[in-house]
C-alpha atoms as a PDB file:
ATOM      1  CA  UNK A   1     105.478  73.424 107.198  1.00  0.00           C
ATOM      2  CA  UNK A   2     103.405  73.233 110.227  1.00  0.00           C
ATOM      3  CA  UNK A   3      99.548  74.397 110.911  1.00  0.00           C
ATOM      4  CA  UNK A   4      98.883  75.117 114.212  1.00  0.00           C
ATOM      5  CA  UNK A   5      95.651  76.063 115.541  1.00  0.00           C
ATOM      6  CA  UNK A   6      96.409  76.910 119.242  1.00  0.00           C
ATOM      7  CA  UNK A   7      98.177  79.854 121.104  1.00  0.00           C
ATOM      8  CA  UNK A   8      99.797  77.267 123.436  1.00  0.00           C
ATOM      9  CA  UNK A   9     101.096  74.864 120.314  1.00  0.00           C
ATOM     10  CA  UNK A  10     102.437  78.239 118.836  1.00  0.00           C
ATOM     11  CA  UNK A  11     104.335  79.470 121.676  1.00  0.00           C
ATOM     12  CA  UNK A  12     105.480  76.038 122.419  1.00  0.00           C
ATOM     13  CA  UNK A  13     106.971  75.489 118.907  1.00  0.00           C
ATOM     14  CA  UNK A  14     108.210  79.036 118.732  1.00  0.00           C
ATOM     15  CA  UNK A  15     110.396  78.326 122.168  1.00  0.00           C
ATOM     16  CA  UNK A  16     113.178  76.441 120.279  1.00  0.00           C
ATOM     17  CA  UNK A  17     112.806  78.078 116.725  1.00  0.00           C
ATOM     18  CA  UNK A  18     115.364  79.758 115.172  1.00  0.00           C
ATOM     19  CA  UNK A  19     115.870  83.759 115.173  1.00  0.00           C
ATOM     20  CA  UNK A  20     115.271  85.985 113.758  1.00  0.00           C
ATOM     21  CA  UNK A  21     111.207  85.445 113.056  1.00  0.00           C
ATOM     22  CA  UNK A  22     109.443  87.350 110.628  1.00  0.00           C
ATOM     23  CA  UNK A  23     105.210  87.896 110.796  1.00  0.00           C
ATOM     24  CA  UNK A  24     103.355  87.852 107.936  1.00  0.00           C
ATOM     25  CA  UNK A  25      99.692  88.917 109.541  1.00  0.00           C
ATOM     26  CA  UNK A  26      97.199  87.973 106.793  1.00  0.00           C
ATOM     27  CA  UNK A  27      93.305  86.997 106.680  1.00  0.00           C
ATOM     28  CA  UNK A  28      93.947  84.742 103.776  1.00  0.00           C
ATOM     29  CA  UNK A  29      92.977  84.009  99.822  1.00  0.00           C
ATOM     30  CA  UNK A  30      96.586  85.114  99.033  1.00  0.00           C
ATOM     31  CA  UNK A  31      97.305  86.696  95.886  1.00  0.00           C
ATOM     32  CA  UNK A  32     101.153  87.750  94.327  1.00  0.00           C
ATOM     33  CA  UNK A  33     100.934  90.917  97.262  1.00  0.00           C
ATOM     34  CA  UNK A  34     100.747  88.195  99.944  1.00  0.00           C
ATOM     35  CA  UNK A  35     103.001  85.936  98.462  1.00  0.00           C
ATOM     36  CA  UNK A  36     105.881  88.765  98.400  1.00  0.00           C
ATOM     37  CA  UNK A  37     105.289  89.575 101.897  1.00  0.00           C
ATOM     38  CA  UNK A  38     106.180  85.713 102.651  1.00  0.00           C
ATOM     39  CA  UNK A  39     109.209  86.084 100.465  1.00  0.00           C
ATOM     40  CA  UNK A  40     110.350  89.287 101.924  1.00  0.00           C
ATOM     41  CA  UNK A  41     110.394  87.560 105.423  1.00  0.00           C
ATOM     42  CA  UNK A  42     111.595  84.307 103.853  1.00  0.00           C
ATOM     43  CA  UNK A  43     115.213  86.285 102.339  1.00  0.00           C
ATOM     44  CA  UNK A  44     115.768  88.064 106.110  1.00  0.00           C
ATOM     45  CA  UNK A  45     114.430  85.353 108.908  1.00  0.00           C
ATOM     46  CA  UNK A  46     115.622  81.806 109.908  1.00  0.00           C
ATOM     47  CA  UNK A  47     111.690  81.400 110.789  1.00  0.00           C
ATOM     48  CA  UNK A  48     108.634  82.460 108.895  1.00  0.00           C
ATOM     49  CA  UNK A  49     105.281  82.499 110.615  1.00  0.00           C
ATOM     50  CA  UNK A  50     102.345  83.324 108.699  1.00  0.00           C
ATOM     51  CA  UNK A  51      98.903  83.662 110.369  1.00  0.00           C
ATOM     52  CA  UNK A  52      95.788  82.832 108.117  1.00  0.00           C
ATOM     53  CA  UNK A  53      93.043  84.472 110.422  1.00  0.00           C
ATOM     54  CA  UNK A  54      89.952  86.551 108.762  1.00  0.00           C
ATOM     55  CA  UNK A  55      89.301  88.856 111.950  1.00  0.00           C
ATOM     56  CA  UNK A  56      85.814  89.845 112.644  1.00  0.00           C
ATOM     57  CA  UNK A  57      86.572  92.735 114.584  1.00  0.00           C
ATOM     58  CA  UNK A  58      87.654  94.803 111.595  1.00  0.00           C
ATOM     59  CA  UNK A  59      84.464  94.491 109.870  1.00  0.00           C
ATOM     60  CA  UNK A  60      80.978  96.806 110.158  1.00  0.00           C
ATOM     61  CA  UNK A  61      77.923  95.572 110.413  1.00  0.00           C
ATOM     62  CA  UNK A  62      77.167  95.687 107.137  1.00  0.00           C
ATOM     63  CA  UNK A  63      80.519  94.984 105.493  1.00  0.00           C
ATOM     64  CA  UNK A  64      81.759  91.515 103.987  1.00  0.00           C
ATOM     65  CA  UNK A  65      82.279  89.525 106.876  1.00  0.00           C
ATOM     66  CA  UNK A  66      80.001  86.942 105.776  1.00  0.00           C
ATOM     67  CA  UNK A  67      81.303  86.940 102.126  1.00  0.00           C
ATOM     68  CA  UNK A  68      84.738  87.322 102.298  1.00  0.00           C
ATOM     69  CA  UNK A  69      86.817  84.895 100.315  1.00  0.00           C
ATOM     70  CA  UNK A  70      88.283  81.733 102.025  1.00  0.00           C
ATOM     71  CA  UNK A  71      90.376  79.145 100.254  1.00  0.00           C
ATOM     72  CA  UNK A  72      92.443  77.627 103.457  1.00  0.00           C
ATOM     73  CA  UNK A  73      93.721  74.236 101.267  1.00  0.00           C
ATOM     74  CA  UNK A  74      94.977  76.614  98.645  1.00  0.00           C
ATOM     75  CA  UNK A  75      96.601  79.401 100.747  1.00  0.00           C
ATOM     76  CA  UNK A  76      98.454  76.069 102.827  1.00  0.00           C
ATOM     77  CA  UNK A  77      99.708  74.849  99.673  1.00  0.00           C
ATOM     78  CA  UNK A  78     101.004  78.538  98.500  1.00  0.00           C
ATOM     79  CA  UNK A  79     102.418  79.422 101.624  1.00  0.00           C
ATOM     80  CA  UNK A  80     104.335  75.594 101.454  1.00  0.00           C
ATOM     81  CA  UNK A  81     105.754  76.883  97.760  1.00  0.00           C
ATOM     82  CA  UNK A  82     107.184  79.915  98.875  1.00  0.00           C
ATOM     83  CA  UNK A  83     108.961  78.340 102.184  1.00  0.00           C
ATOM     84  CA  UNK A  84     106.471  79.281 104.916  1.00  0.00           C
ATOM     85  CA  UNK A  85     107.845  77.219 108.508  1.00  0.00           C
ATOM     86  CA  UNK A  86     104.113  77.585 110.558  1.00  0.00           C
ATOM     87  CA  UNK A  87     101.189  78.465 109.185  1.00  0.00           C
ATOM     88  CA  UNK A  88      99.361  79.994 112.511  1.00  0.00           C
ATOM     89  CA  UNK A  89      95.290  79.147 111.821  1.00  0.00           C
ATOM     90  CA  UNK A  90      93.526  79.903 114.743  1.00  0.00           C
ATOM     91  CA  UNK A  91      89.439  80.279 115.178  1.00  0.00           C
ATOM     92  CA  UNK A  92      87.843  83.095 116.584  1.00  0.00           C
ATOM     93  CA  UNK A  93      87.400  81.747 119.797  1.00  0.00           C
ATOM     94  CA  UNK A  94      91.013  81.004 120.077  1.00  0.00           C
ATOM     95  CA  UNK A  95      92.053  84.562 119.326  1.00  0.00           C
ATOM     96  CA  UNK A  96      88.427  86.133 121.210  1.00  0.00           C
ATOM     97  CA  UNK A  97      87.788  83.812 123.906  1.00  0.00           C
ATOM     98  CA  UNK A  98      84.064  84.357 126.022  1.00  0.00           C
ATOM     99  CA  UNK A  99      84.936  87.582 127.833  1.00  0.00           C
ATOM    100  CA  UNK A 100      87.371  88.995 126.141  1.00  0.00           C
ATOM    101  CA  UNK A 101      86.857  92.636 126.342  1.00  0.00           C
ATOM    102  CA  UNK A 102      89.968  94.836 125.566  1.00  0.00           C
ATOM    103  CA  UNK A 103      90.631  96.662 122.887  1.00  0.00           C
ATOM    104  CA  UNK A 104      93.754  98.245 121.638  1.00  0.00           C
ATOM    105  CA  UNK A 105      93.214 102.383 119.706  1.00  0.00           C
ATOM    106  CA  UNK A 106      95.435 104.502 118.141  1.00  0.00           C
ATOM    107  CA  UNK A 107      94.358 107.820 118.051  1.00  0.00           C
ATOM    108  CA  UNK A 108      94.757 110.508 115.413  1.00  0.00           C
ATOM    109  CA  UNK A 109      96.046 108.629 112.633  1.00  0.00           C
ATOM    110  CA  UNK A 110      93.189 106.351 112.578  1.00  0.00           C
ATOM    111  CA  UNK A 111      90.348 109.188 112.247  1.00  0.00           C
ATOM    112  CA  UNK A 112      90.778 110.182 108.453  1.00  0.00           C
ATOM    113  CA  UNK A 113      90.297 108.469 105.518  1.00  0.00           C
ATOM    114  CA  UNK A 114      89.670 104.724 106.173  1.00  0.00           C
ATOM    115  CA  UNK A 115      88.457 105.939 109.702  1.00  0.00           C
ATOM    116  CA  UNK A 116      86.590 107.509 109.131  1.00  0.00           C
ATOM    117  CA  UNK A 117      84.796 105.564 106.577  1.00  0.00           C
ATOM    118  CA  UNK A 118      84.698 102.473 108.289  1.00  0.00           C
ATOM    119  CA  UNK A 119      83.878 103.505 111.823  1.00  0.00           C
ATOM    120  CA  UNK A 120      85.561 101.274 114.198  1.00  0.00           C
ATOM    121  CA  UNK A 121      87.901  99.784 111.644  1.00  0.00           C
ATOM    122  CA  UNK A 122      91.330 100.196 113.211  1.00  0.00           C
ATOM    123  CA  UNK A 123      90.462  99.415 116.567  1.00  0.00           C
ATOM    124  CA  UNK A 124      89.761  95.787 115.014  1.00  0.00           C
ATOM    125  CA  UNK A 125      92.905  96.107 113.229  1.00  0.00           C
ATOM    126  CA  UNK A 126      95.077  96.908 116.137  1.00  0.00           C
ATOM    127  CA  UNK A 127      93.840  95.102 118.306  1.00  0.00           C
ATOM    128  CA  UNK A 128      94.100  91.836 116.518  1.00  0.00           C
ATOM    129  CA  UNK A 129      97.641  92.748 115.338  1.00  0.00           C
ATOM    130  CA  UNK A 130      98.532  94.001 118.922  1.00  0.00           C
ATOM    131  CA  UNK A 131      97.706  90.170 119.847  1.00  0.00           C
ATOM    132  CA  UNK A 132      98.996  88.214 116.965  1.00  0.00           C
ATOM    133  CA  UNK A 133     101.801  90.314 118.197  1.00  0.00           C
ATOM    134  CA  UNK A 134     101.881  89.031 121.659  1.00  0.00           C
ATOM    135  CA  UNK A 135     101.589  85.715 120.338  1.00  0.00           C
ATOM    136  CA  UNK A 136     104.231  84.893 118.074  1.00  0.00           C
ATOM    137  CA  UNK A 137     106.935  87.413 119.324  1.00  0.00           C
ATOM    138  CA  UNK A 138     108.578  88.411 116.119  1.00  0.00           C
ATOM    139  CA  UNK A 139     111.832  90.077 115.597  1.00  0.00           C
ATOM    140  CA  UNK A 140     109.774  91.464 112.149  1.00  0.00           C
ATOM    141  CA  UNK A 141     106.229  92.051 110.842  1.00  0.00           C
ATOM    142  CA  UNK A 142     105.881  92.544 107.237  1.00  0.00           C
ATOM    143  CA  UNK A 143     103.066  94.496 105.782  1.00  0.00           C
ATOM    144  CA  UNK A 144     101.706  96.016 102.060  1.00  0.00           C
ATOM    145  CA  UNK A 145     102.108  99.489 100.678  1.00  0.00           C
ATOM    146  CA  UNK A 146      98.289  99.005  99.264  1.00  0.00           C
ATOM    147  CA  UNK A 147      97.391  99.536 103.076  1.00  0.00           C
ATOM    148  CA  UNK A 148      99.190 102.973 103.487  1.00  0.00           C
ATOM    149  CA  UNK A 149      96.988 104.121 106.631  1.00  0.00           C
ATOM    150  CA  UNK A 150      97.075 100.744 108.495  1.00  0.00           C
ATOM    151  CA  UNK A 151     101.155 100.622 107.724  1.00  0.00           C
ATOM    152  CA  UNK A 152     101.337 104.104 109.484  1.00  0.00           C
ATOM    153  CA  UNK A 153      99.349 103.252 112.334  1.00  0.00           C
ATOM    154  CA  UNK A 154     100.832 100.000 112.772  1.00  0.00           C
ATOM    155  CA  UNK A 155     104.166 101.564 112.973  1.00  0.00           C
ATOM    156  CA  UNK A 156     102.874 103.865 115.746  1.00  0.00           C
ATOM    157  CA  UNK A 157     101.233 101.306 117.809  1.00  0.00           C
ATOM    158  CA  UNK A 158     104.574  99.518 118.139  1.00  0.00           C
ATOM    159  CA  UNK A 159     106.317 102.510 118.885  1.00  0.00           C
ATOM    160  CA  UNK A 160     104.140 103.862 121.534  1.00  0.00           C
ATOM    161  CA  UNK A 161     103.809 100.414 123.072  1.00  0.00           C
ATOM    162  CA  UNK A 162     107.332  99.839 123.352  1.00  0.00           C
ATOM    163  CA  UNK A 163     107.020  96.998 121.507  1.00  0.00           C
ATOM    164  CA  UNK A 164     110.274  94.893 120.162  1.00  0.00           C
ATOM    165  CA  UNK A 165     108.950  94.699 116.652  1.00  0.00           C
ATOM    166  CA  UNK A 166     110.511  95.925 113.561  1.00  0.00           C
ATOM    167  CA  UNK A 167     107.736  97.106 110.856  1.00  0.00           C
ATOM    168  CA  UNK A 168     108.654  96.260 107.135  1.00  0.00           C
ATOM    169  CA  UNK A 169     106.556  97.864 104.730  1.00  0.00           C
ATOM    170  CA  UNK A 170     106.451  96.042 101.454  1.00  0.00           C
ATOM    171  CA  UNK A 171     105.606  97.303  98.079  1.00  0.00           C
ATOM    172  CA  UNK A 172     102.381  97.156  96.674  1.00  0.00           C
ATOM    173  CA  UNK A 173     101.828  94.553  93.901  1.00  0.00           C
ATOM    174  CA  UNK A 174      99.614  94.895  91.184  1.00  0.00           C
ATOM    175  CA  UNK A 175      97.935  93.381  88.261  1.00  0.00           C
ATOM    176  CA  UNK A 176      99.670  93.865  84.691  1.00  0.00           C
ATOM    177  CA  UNK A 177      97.272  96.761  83.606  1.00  0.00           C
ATOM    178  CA  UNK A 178      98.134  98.333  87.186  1.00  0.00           C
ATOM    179  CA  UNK A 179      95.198  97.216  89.391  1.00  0.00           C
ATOM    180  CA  UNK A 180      96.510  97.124  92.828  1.00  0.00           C
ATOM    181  CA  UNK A 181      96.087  93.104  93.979  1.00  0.00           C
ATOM    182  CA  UNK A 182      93.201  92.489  96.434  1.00  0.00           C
ATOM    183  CA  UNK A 183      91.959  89.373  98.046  1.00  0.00           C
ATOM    184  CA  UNK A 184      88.375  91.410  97.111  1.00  0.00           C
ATOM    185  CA  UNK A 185      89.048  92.367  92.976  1.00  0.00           C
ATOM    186  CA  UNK A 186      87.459  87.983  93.277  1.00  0.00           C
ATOM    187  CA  UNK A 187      84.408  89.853  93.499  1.00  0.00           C
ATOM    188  CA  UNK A 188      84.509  91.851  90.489  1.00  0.00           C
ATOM    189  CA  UNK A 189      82.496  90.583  87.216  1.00  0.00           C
ATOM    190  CA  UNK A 190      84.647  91.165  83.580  1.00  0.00           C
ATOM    191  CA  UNK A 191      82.874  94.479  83.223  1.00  0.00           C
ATOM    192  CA  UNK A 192      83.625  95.913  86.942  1.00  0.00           C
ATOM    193  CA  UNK A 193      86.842  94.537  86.757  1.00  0.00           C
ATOM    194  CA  UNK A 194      87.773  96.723  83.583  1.00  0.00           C
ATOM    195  CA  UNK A 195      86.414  99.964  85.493  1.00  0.00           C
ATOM    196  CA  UNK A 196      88.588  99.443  89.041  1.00  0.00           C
ATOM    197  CA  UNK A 197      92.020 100.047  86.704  1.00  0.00           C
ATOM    198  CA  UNK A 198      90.772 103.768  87.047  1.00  0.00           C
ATOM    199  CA  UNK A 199      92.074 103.699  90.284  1.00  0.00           C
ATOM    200  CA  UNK A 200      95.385 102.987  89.124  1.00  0.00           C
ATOM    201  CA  UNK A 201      94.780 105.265  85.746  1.00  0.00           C
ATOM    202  CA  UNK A 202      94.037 107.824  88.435  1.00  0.00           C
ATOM    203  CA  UNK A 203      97.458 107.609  90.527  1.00  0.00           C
ATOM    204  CA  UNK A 204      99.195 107.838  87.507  1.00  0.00           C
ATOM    205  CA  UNK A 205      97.631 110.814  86.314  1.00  0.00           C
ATOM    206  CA  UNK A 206      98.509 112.334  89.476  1.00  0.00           C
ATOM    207  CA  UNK A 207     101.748 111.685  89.399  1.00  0.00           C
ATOM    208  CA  UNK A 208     102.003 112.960  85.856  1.00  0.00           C
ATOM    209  CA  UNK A 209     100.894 116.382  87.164  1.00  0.00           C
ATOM    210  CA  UNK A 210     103.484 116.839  89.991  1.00  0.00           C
ATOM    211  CA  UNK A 211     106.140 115.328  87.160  1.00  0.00           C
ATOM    212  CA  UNK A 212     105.128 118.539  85.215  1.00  0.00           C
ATOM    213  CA  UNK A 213     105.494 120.368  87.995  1.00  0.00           C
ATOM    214  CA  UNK A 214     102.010 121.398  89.337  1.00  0.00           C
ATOM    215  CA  UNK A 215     102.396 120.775  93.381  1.00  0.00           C
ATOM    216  CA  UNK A 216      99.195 122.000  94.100  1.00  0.00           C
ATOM    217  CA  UNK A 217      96.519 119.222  95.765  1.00  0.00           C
ATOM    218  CA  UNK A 218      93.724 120.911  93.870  1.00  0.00           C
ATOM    219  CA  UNK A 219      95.204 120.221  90.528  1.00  0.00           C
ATOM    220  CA  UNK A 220      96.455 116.737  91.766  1.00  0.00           C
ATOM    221  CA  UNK A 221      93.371 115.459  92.529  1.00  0.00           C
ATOM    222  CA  UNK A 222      91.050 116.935  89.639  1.00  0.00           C
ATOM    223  CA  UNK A 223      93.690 115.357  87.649  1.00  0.00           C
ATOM    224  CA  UNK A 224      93.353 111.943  89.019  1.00  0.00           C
ATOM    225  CA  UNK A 225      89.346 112.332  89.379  1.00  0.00           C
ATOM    226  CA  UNK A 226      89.096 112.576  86.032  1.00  0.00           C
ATOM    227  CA  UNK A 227      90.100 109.125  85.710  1.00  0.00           C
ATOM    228  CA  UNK A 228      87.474 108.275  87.924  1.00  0.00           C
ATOM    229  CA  UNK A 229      84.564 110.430  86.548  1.00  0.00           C
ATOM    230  CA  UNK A 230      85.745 108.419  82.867  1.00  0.00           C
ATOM    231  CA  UNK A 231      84.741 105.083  84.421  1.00  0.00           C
ATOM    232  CA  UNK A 232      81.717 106.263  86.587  1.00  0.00           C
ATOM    233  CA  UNK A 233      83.203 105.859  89.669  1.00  0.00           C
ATOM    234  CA  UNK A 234      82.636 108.416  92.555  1.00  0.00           C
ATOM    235  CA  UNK A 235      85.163 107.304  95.093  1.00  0.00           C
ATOM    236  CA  UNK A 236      84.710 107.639  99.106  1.00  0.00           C
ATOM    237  CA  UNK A 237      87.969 109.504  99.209  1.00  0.00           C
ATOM    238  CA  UNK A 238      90.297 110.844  96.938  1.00  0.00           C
ATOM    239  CA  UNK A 239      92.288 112.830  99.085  1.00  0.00           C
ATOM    240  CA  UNK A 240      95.809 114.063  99.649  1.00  0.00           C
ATOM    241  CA  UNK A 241      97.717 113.625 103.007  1.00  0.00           C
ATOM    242  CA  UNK A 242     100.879 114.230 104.760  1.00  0.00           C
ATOM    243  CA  UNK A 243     103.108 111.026 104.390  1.00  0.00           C
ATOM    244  CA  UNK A 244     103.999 111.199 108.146  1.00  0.00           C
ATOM    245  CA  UNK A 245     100.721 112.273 110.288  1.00  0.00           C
ATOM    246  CA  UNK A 246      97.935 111.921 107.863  1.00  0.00           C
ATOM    247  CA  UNK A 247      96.868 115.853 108.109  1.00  0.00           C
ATOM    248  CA  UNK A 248      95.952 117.572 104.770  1.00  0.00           C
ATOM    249  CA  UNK A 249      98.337 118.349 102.816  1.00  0.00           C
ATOM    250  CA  UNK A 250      98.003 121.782 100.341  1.00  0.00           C
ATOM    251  CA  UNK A 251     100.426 120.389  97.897  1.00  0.00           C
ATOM    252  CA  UNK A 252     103.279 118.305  96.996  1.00  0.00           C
ATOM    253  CA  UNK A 253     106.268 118.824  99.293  1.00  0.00           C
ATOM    254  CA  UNK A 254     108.865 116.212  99.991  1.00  0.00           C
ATOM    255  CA  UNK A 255     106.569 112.667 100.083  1.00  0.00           C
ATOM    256  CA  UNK A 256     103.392 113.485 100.016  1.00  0.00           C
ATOM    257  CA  UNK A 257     100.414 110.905  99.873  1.00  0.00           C
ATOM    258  CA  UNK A 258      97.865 110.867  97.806  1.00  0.00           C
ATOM    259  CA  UNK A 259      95.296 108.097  98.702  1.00  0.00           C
ATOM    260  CA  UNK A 260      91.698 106.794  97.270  1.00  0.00           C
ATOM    261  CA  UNK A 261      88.565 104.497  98.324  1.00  0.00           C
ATOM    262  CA  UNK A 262      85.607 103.413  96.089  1.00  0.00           C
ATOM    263  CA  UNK A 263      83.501 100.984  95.644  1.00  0.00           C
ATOM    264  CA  UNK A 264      83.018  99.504  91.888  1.00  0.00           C
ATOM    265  CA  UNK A 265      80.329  96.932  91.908  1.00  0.00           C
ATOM    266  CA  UNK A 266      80.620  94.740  95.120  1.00  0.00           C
ATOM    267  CA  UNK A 267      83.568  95.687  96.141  1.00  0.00           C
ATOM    268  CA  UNK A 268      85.677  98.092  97.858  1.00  0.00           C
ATOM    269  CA  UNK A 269      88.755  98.731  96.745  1.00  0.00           C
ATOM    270  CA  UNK A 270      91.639 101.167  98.338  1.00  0.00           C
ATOM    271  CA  UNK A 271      94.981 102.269  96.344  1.00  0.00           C
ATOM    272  CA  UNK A 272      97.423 104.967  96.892  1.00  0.00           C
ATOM    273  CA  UNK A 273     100.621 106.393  95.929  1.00  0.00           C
ATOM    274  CA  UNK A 274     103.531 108.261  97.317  1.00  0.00           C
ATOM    275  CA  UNK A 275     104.010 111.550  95.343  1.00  0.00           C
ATOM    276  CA  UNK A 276     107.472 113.461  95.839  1.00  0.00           C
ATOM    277  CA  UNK A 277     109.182 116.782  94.549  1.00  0.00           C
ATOM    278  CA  UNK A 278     112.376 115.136  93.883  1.00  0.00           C
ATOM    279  CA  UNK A 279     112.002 112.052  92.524  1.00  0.00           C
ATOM    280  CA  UNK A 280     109.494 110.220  89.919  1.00  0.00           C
ATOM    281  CA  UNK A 281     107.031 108.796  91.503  1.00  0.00           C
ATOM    282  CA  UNK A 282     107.226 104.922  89.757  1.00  0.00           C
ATOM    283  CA  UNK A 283     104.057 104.212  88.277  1.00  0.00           C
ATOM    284  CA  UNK A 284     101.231 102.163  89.439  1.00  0.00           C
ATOM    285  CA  UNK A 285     101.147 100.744  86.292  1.00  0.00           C
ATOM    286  CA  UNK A 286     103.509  98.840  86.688  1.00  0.00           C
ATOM    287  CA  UNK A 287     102.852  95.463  88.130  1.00  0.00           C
END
């Protein structure tokens, strides 16, 4: 496995590398969701670039920036284990050089949920993916479930763009008792960490409604904010959205999303899950 550090050392070992090339865009501290992303691109590529980069841009000014959990010797060693070919590390100044000053937006998809409460959010994200992109030239880009919105969007930005990307969206890993795995649940304590399963508990209640047949998003999501009241935890969003464009969705017809935000002690965690009329939703309590 190689480390490279530099655009130009990329592209240069790239040149001669074997295709297809699968993407796995991370910022690093991997965890089991991570590590399945590798192996995804690992069983359908000849060469697997991962890029270990914690991107400022997609962080507020009062978000975890500062905090945000780094362990570069171990993620190297992980991404060795599970067959990783370059391990693409750059620094910020590699990736934002002085001047840089474009950005890359995708509109409507990015105003709800997540948008809107992390003004600013996606812009980072696309932008830095838009690049990372650009730099490695990938035949595939492999991305988590847990990150419903930014999989959507992602998808759009290479389709309006044109570009020659195909978009694999994993499925999200989780914890035995169903906690979604998060690079953040390192900041909960023993007693916050109990509490965030309510996010999962909450899913599954959800999906326990439509399985009895109740479509309706008011009955939905008092069912799976119950589950949150239980543990004392008022999310940002508990919402339910069209699986295809994000808009509000009444009830349960065909795949319908159902997606939640909150924060439970120092950190913020997201989950969601796919509800659908025809088929039982699998639980998120299953890891």
């Amino acid at each position: 496995m190689k480390v490279i550090r530099t655009i130009a050392e990329l592209r240069r070992e790239l040149a001669g590398a074997p295709r297809p090339v699968g993407l796995v865009p991370t910022m690093g501290f991997f965890h089991d969701g991570h590590l399945s992303l590798m192996r995804a691109a690992r069983a359908a590529n000849e060469t697997v670039v991962v890029s270990l980069f914690v991107n400022p841009t997609q962080f507020g000014p009062n978000e975890d920036l500062a905090t945000y959990p780094r362990d570069e010797q171990r993620d190297l060693a992980l991404a060795q284990a599970e067959g990783v070919d370059i391990v693409f590390a750059p620094s910020v100044e590699e990736v934002y050089p002085d001047g840089f000053s474009t950005t890359v937006e995708v509109g409507e998809l990015t105003e709800p949920l997540d948008g809107a409460a992390r003004p600013g959010h996606f812009k980072g994200v696309t932008t830095v993916v838009t690049k990372l992109l650009n730099m490695v030239g990938p035949d595939a880009a492999y991305f988590g479930q847990k990150d419903a919105q930014q999989a959507l969007v992602i998808r759009h930005l290479v389709r309006d763009l044109n570009m020659p990307v195909r978009i694999e969206v994993c499925p999200t890993i989780r914890e035995a008792d169903g906690l979604a795995m998060s690079s953040r649940n390192a900041y909960l304590n023993e007693e916050e960490r109990r509490r965030a399963v309510a996010l999962s508990r909450a899913l599954r209640a959800a999906e326990q409604t439509v399985e009895r047949g109740d479509l309706d998003a008011e009955a939905v999501i008092a069912a799976a904010r119950q589950e949150l009241d239980e543990a004392g935890i008022d999310p940002e969003y508990l919402e339910l959205r069209s699986a295809t464009d994000l808009t509000p969705a009444a009830r349960v017809n065909g795949s319908t999303l159902l997606a939640v935000a909150a924060r439970v002690g120092p950190a913020r965690l997201i989950d969601n899950t796919m509800l659908n009329t025809t088929t039982k939703s699998s639980s998120p309590t299953r890891p």
